[in-house]
Protein backbone atom coordinates (compact mmCIF):
# COMPACT_ATOMS: atom_id res chain seq x y z
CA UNK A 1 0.00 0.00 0.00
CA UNK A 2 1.12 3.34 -1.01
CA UNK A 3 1.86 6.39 1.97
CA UNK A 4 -0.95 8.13 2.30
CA UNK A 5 -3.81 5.47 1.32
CA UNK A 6 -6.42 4.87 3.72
CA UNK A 7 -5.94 2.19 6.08
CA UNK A 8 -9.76 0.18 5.71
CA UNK A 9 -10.43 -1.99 9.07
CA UNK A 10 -11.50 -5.35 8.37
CA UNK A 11 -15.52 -4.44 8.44
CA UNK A 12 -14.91 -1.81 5.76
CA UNK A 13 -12.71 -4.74 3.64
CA UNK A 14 -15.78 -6.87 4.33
CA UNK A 15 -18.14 -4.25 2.80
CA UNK A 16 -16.19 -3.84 0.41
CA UNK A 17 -16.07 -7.61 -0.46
CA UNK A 18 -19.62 -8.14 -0.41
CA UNK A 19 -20.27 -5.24 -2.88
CA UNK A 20 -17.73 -6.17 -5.78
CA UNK A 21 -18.92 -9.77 -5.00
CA UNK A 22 -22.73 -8.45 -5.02
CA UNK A 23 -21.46 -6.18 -8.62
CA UNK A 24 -19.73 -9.50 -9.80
CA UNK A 25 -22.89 -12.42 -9.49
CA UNK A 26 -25.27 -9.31 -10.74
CA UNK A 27 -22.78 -8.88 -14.36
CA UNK A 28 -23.38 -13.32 -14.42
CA UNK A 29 -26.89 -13.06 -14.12
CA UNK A 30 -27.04 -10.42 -17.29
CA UNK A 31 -24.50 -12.55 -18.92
CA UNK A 32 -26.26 -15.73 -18.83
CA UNK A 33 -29.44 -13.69 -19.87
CA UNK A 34 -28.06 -12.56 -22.77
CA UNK A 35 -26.65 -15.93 -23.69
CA UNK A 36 -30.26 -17.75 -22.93
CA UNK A 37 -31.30 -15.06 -25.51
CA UNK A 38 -29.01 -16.26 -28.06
CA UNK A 39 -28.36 -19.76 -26.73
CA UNK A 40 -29.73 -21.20 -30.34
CA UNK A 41 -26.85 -19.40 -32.25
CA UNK A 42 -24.67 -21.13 -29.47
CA UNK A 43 -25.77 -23.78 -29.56
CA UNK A 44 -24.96 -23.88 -33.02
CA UNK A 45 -21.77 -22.39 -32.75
CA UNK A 46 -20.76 -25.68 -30.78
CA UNK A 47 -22.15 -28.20 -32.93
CA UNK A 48 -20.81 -26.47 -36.08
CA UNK A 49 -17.10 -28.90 -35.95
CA UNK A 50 -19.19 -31.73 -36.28
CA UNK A 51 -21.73 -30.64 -38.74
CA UNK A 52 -24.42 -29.67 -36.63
CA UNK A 53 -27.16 -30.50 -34.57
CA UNK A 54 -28.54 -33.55 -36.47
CA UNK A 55 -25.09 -35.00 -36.45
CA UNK A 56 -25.46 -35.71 -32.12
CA UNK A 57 -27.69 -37.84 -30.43
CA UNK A 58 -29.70 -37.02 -27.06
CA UNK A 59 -30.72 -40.37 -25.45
CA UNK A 60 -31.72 -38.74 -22.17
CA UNK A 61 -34.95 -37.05 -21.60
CA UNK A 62 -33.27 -34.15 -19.52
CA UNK A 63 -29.89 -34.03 -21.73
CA UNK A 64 -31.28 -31.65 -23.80
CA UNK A 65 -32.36 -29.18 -20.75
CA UNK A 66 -28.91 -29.65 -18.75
CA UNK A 67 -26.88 -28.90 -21.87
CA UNK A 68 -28.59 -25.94 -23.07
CA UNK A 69 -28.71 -24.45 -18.73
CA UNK A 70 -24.46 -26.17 -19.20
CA UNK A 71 -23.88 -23.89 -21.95
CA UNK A 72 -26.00 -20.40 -21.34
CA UNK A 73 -24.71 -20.64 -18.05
CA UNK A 74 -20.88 -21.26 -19.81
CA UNK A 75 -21.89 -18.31 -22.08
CA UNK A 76 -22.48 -16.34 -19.39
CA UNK A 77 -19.74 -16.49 -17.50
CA UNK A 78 -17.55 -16.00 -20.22
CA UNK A 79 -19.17 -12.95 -21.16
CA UNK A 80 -19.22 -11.26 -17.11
CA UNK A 81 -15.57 -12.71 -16.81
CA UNK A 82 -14.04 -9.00 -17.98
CA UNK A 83 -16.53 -7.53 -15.68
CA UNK A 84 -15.41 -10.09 -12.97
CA UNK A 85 -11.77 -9.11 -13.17
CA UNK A 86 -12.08 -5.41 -12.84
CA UNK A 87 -13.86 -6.55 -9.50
CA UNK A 88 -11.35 -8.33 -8.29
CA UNK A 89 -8.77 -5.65 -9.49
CA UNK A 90 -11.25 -3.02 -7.70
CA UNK A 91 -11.17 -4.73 -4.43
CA UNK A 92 -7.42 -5.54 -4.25
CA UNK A 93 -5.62 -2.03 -6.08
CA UNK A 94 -5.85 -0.60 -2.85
CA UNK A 95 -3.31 -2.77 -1.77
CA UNK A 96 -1.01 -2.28 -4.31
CA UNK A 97 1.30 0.23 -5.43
CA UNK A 98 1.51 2.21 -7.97
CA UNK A 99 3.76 0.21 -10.21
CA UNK A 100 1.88 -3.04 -8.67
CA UNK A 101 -1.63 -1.65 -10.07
CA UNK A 102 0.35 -1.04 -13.56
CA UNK A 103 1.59 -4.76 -13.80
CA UNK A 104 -1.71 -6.24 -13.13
CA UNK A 105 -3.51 -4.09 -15.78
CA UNK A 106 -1.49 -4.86 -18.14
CA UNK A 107 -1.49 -8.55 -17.54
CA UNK A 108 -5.66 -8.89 -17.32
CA UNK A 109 -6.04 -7.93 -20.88
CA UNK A 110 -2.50 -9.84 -22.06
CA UNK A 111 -3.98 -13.09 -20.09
CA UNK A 112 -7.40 -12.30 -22.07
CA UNK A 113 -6.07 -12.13 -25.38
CA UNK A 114 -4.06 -15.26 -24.96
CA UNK A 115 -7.24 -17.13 -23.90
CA UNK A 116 -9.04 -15.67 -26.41
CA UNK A 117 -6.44 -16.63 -29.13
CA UNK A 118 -6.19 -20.10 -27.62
CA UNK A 119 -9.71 -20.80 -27.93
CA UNK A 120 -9.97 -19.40 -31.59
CA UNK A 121 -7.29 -21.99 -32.43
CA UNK A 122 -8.85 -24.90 -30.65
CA UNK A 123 -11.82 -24.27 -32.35
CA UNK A 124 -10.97 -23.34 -35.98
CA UNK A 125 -7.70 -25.59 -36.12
CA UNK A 126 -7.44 -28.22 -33.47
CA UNK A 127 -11.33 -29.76 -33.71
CA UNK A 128 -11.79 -29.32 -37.12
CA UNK A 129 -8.82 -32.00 -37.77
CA UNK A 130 -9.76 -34.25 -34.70
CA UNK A 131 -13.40 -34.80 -35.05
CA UNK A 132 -13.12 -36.95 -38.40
CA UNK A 133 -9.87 -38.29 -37.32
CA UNK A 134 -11.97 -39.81 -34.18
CA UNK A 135 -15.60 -40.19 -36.05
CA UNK A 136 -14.39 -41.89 -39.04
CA UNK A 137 -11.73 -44.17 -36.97
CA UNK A 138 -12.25 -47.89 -37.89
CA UNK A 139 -15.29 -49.82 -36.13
CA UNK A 140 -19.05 -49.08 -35.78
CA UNK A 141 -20.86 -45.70 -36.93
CA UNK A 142 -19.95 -43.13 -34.09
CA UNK A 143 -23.07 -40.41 -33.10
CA UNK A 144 -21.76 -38.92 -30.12
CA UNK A 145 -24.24 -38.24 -27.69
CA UNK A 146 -24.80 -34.36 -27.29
CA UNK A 147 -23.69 -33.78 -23.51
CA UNK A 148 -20.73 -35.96 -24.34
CA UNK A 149 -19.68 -33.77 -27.12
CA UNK A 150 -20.26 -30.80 -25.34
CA UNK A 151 -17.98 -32.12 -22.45
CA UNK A 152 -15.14 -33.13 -24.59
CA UNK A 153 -15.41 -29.76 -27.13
CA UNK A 154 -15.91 -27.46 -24.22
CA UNK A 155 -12.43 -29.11 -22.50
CA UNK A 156 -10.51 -29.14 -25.58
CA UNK A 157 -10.93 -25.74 -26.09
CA UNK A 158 -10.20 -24.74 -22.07
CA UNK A 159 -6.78 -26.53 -21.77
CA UNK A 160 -5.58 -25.35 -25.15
CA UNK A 161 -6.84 -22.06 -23.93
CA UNK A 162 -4.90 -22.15 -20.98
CA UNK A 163 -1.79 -23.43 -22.83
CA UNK A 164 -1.52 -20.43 -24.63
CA UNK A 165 -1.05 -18.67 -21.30
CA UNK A 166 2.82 -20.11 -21.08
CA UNK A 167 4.40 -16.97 -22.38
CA UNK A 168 2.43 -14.18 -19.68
CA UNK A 169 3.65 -17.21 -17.18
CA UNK A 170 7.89 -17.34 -18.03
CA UNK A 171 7.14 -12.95 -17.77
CA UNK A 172 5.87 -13.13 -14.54
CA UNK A 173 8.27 -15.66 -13.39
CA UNK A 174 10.87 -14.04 -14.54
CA UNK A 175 9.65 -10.87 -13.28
CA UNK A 176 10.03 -12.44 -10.00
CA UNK A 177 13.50 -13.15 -10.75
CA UNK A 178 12.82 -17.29 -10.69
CA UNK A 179 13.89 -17.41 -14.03
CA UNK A 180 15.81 -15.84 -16.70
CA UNK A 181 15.92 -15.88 -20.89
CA UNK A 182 19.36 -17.35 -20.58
CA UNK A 183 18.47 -20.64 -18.65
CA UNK A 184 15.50 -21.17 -20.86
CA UNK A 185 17.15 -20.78 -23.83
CA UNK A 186 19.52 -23.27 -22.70
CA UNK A 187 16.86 -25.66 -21.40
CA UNK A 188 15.24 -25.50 -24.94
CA UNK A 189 15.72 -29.16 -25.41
CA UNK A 190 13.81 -30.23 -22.28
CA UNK A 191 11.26 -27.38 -23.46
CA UNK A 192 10.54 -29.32 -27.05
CA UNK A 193 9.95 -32.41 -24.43
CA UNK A 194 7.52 -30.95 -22.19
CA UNK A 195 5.51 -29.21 -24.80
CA UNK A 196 5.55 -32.55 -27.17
CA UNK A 197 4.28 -34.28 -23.81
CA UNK A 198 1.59 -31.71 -23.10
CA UNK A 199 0.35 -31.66 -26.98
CA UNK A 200 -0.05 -35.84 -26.81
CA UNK A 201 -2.02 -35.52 -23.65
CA UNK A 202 -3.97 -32.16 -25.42
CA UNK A 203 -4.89 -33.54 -28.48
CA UNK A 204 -7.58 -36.09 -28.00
CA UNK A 205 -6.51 -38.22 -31.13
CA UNK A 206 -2.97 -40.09 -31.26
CA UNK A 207 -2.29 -38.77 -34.86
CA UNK A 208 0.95 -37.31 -35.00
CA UNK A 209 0.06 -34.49 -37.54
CA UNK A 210 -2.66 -32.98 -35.03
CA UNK A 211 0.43 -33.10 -32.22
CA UNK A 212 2.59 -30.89 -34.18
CA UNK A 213 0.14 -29.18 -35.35
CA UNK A 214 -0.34 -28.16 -31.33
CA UNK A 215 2.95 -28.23 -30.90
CA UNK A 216 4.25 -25.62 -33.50
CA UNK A 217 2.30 -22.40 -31.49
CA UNK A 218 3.51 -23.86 -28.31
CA UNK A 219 7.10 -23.15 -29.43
CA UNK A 220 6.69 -20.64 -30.99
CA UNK A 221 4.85 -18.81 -27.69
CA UNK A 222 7.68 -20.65 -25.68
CA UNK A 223 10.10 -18.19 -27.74
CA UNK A 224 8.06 -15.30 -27.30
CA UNK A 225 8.23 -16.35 -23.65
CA UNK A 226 12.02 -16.15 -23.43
CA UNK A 227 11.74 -13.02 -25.47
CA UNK A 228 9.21 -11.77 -22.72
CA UNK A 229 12.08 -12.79 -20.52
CA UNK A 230 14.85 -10.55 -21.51
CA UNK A 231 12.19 -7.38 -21.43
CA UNK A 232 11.31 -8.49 -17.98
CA UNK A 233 15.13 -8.69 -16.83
CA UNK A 234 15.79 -5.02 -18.69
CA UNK A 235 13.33 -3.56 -16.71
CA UNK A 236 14.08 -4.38 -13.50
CA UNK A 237 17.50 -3.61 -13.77
């Protein structure tokens, strides 16, 4: 906390907690609205990869209500998530210097973008090639049941998502000072290693060409990570 900012006593932190918590549930509730709204064109959106609705099966007689509350309420949250943050960033800038409060708003919208581009690459790269890879595999006619596919789209898509945080992850680190460009350049051989092992247990097929195809932005982030690296060592010099 910076000289001269109020001191808050723990009933005016809890006040303060219950309204960005109160401000945080009220930007979900108009989120998920506003996905029930357009929850066809989502739906939609998520069956596209596979070729649509008529391509999934829904055996259960509630499948079709939990999927559609699964995704609105996915929707949602996705779409109150920016909202969310500048909560949380509300409640805890106090706290933080002024230097502090500049680091964290410029990683919000970095970790955003990542997620964002992480998704947009599961979705138009990664499915698209492992959907007919695992539908036309060898063996009985596959119609995946709709809350299955939901389940294994919607996961795809997070962990690949969250993948593409790596190179906001080696800044902060090294930030911290727990490590530096020049040891991960130098480690780039146990790098290729870990990223090959987290793109076989990523993709959901075991062909090789959808690996590398996850592997290839991987390195290439891991560079912009050591890259990230160096800036992060020149400025706190």
């Amino acid at each position: 906390m910076e000289d001269g900012a109020k001191e808050l006593t723990i009933w005016e932190h809890l006040d303060e907690l219950r309204k960005r918590l109160m401000y945080a549930m009220i930007a979900l509730v108009v989120g998920v609205v506003i996905s029930i709204i357009f929850a066809e064109f989502l739906l939609d959106v998520i069956a596209r990869p596979i070729g649509g609705l008529d391509n999934l099966l829904s055996i259960v007689v509630t499948e079709n209500f939990s999927v559609y509350f699964q995704v609105t309420l996915l929707g949602g949250f996705i779409l109150a998530f920016p909202f969310i943050l500048m909560q949380v960033y509300l409640f805890i800038a106090p706290g933080l210097t002024s230097k502090e409060r500049t680091w964290v708003l410029w990683a919000v919208p970095s970790a955003l973008g990542l997620f964002i581009l992480g998704t947009l690459f599961a979705y138009f790269v990664m499915l698209p090639g492992a959907l007919p890879f695992l539908i036309e595999f060898p063996g009985p006619t596959v119609i995946p049941k709709w809350k299955d596919y939901v389940n294994f789209v919607t996961s795809l898509i997070f962990w690949i998502a969250i993948s593409f945080e790596t190179p906001l992850i080696m800044y902060l680190l090294a930030k911290l000072g727990i490590i530096d460009a020049k040891g991960l350049a130098k480690s780039w051989r146990v790098a290729v290693i870990v990223i090959a092992i987290v793109a076989a247990v990523a993709t959901p097929t075991p062909d090789p060409i959808n690996m590398i195809i996850l592997m290839i932005p991987l390195l290439i982030l891991y560079g912009l990570g050591i890259l990230l690296a160096v800036i992060a060592r020149r400025e706190t010099k």
